[in-house]
N, C-alpha and C. Protein backbone atom coordinates (compact mmCIF):
# COMPACT_ATOMS: atom_id res chain seq x y z
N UNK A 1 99.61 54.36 85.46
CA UNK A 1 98.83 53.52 84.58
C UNK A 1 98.37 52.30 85.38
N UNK A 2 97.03 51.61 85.45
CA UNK A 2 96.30 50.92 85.54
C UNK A 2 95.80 49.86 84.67
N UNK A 3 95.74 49.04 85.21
CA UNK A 3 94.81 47.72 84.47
C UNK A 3 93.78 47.94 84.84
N UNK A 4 92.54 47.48 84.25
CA UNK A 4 91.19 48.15 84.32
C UNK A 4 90.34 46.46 83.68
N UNK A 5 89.79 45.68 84.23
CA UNK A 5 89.53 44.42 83.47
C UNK A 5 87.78 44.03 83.77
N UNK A 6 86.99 43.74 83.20
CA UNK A 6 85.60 43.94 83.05
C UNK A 6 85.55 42.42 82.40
N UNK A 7 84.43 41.73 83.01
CA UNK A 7 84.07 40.41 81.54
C UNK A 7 82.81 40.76 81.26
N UNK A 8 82.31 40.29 80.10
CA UNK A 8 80.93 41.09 79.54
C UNK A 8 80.30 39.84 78.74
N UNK A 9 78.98 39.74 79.17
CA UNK A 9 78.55 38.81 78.07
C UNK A 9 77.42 39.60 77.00
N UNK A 10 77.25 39.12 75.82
CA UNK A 10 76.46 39.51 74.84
C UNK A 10 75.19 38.57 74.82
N UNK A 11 74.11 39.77 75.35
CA UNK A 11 72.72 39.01 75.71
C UNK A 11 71.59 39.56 74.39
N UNK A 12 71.09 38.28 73.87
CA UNK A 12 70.35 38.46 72.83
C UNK A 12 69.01 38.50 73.68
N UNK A 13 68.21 40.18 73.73
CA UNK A 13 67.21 40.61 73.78
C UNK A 13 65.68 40.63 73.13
N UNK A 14 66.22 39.81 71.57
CA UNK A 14 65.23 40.11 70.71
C UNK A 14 65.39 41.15 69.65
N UNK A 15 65.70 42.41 70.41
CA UNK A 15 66.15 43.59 69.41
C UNK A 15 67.14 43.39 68.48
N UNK A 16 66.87 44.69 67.77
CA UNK A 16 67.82 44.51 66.30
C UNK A 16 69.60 43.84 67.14
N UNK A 17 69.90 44.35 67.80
CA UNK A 17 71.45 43.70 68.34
C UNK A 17 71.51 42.90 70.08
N UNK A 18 72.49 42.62 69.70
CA UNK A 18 72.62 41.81 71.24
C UNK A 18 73.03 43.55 72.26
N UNK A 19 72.91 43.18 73.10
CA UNK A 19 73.60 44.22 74.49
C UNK A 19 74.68 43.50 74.64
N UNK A 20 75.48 44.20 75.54
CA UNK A 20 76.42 43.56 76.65
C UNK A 20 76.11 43.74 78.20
N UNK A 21 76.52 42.77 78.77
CA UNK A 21 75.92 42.84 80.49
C UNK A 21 77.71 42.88 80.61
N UNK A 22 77.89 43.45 81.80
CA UNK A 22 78.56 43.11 82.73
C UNK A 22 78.78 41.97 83.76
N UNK A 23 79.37 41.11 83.32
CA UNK A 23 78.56 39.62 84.26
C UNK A 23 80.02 39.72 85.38
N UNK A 24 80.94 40.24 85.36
CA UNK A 24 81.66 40.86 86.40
C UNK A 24 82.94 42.15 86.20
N UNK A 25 82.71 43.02 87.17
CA UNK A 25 83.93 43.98 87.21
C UNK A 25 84.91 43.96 88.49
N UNK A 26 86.26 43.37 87.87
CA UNK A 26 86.95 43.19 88.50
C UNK A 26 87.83 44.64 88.79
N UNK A 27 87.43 44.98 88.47
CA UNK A 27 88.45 46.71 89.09
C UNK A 27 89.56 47.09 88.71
N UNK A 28 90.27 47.89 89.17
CA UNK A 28 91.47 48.03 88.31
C UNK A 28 92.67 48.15 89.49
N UNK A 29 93.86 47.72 88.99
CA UNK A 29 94.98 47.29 89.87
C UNK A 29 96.60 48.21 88.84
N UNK A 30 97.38 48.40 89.85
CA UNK A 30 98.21 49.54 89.10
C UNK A 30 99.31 48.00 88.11
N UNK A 31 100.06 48.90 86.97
CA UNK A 31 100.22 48.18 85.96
C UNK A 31 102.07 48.20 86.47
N UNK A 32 102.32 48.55 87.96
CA UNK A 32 103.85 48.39 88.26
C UNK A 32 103.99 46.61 88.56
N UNK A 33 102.61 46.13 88.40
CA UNK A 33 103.47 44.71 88.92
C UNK A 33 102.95 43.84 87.89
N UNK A 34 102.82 44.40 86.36
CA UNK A 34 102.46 43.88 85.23
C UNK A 34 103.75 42.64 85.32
N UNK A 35 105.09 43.07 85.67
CA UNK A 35 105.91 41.93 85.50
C UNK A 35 105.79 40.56 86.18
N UNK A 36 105.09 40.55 87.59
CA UNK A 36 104.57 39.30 88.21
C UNK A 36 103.50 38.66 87.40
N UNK A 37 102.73 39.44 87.04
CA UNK A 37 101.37 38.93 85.91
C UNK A 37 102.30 37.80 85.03
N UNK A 38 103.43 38.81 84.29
CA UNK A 38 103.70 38.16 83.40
C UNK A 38 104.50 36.78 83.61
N UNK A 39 105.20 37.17 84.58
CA UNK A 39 106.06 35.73 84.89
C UNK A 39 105.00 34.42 85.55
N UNK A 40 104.34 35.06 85.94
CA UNK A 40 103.10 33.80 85.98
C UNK A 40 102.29 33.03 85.15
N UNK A 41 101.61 33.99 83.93
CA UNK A 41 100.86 33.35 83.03
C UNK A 41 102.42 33.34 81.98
N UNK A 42 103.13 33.35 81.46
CA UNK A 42 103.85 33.27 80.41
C UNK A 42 103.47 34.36 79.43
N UNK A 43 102.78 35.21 79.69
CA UNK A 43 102.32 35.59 78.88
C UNK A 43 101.88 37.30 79.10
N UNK A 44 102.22 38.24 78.86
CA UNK A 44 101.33 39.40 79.53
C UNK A 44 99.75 39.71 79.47
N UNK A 45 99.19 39.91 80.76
CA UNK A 45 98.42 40.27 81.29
C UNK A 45 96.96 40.86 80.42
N UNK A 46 97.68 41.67 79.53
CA UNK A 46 97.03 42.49 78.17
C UNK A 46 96.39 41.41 77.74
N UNK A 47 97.29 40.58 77.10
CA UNK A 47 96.87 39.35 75.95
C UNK A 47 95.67 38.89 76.12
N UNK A 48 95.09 38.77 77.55
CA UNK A 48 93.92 38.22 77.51
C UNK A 48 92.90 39.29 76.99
N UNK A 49 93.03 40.15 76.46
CA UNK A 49 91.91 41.57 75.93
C UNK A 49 91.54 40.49 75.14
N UNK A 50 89.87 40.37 75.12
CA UNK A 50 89.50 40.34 73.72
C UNK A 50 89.02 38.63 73.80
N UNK A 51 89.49 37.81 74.74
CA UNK A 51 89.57 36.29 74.58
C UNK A 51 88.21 35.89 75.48
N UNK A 52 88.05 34.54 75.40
CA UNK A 52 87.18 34.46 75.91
C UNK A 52 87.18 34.04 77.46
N UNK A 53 86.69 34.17 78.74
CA UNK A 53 87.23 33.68 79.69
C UNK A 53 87.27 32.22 80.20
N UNK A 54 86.51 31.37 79.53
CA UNK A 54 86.83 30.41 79.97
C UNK A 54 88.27 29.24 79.10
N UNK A 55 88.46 29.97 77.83
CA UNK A 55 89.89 29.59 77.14
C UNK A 55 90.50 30.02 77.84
N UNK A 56 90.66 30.81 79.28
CA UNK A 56 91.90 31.69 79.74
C UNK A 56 92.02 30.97 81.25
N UNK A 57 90.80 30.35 81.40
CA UNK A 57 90.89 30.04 83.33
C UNK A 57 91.88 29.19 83.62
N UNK A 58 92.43 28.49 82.98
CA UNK A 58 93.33 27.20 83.35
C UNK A 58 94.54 28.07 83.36
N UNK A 59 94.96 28.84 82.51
CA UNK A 59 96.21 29.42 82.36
C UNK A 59 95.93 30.16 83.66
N UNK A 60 94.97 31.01 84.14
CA UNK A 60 94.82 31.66 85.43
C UNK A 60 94.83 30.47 86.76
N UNK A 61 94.50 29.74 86.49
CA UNK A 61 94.44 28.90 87.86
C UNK A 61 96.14 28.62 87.97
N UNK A 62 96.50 28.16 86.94
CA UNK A 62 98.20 27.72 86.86
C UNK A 62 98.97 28.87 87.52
N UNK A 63 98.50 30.17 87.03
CA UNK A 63 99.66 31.32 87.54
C UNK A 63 99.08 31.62 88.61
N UNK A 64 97.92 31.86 89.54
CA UNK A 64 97.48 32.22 90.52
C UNK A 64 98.19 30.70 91.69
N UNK A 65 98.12 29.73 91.35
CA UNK A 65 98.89 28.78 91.69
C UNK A 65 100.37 28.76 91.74
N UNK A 66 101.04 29.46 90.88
CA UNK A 66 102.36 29.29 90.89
C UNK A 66 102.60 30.60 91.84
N UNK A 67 101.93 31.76 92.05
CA UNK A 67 102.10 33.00 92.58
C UNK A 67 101.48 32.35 93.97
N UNK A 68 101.29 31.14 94.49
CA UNK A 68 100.95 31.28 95.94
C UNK A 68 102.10 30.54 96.33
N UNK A 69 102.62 29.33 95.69
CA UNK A 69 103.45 28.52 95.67
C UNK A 69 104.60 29.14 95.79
N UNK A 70 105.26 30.22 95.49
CA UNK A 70 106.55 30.78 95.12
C UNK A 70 105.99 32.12 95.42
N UNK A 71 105.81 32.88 97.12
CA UNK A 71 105.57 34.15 97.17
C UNK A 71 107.22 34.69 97.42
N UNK A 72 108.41 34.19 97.60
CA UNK A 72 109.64 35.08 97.74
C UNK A 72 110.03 35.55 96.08
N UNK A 73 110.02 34.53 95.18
CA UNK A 73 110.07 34.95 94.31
C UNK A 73 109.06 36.16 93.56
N UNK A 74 108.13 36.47 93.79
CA UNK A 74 107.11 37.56 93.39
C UNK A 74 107.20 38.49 94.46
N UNK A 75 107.42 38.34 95.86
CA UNK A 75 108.12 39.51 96.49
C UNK A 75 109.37 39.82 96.10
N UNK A 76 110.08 39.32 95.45
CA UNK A 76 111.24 40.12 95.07
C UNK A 76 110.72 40.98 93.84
N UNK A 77 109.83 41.12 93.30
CA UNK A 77 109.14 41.95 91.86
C UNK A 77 108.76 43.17 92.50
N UNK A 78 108.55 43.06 93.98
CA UNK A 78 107.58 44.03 94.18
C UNK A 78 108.23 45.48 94.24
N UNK A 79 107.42 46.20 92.93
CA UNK A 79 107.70 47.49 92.94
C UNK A 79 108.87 48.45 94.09
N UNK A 80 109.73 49.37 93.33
CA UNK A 80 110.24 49.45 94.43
C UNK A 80 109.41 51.32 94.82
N UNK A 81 108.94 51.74 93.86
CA UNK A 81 108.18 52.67 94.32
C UNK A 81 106.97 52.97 95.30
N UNK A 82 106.53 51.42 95.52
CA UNK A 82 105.60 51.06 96.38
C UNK A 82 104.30 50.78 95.99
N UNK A 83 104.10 51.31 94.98
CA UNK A 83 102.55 51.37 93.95
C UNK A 83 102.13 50.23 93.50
N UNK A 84 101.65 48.93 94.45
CA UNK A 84 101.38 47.74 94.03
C UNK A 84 102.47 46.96 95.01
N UNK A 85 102.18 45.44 94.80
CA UNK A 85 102.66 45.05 95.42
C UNK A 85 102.52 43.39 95.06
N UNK A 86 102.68 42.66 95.97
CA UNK A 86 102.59 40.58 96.06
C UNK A 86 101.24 40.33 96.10
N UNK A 87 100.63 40.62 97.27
CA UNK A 87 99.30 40.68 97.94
C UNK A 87 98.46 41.20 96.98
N UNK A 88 98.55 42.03 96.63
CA UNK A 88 97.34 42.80 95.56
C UNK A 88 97.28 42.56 94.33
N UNK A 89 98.48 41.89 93.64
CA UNK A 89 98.87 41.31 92.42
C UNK A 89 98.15 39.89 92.72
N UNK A 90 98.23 39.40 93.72
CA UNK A 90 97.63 38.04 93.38
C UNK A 90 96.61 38.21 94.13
N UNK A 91 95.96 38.87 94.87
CA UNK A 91 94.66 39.13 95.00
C UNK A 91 93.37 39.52 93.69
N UNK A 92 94.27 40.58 92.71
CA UNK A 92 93.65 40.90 91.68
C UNK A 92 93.88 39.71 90.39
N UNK A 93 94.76 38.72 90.74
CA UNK A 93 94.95 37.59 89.61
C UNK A 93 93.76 36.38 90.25
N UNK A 94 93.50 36.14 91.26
CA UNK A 94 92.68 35.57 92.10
C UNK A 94 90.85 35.75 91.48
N UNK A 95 90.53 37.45 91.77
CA UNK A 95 89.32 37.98 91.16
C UNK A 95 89.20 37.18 90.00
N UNK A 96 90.06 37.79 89.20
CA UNK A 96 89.65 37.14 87.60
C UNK A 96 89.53 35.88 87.26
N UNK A 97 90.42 35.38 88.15
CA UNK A 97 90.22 33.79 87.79
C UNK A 97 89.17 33.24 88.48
N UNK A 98 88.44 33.40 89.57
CA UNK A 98 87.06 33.66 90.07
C UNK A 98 86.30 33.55 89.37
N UNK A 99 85.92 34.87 88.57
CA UNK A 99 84.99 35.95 87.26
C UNK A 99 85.21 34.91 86.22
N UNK A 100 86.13 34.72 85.62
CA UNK A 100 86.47 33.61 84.57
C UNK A 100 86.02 32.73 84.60
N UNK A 101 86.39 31.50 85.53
CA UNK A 101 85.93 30.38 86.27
C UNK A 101 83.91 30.59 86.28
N UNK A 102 83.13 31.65 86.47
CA UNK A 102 82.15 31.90 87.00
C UNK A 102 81.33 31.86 85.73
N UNK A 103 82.02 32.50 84.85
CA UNK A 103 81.37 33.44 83.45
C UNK A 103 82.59 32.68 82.27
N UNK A 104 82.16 31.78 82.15
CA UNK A 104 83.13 31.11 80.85
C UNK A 104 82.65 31.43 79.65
N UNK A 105 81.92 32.16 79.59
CA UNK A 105 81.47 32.55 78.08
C UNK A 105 81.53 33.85 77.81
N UNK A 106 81.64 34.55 79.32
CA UNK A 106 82.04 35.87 79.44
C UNK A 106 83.25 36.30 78.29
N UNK A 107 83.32 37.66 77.47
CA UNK A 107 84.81 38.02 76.90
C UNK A 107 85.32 39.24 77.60
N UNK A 108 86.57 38.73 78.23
CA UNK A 108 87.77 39.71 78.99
C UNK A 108 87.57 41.25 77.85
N UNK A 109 87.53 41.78 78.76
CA UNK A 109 87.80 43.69 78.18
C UNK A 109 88.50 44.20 79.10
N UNK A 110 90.15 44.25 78.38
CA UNK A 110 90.91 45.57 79.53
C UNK A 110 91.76 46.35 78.99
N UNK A 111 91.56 47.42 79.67
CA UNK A 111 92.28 48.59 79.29
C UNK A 111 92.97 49.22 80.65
N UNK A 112 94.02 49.48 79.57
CA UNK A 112 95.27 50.30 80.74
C UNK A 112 95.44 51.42 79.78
């Protein structure tokens, strides 16, 4: 299982409904190091489905911050099956908070 995380904005065309754009795709990252996610934001990873990204960037800057600050502690998380890891967990917490930071009006869509 995978995290899979997309931000999308809703662009009014004129037509009967808005579209959605893709205003970034952040890719998908395996869901063995969902527990570093979580011990960083307080919160799991999921939660942000659905929110908007710029209510979420501060909480991302804080845990992408606390995950550079404290890498022994998040290497000790790291999977012991090998499928994920420190580096790629906060590489892929990094993206989003990027995308977020970029697209604050953007709304988070992820699926695992």
């Amino acid at each position: 299982m995978s995290y899979d995380i997309a931000l999308y904005l809703q662009v009014d065309t004129g037509g009967p409904a808005p579209i959605d754009y893709c205003a970034a795709d952040i890719g998908n990252y395996t869901a063995n190091v969902s527990g570093m996610w979580a011990d960083a934001l307080g919160y799991r990873l999921a939660d942000l489905n659905g929110k908007t990204a710029g209510d979420c960037a501060d909480d991302l800057k804080r845990a992408v911050a606390d995950m550079e600050a404290r890498p022994d502690h998040y290497l000790a998380m790291n999977p012991p099956n090998g499928w994920g890891d420190y580096d790629g967990a906060l590489d892929y917490l990094r993206r989003l908070m990027t995308a977020c930071c970029a697209h604050p009006k953007a709304e988070i869509h992820i699926s695992h």
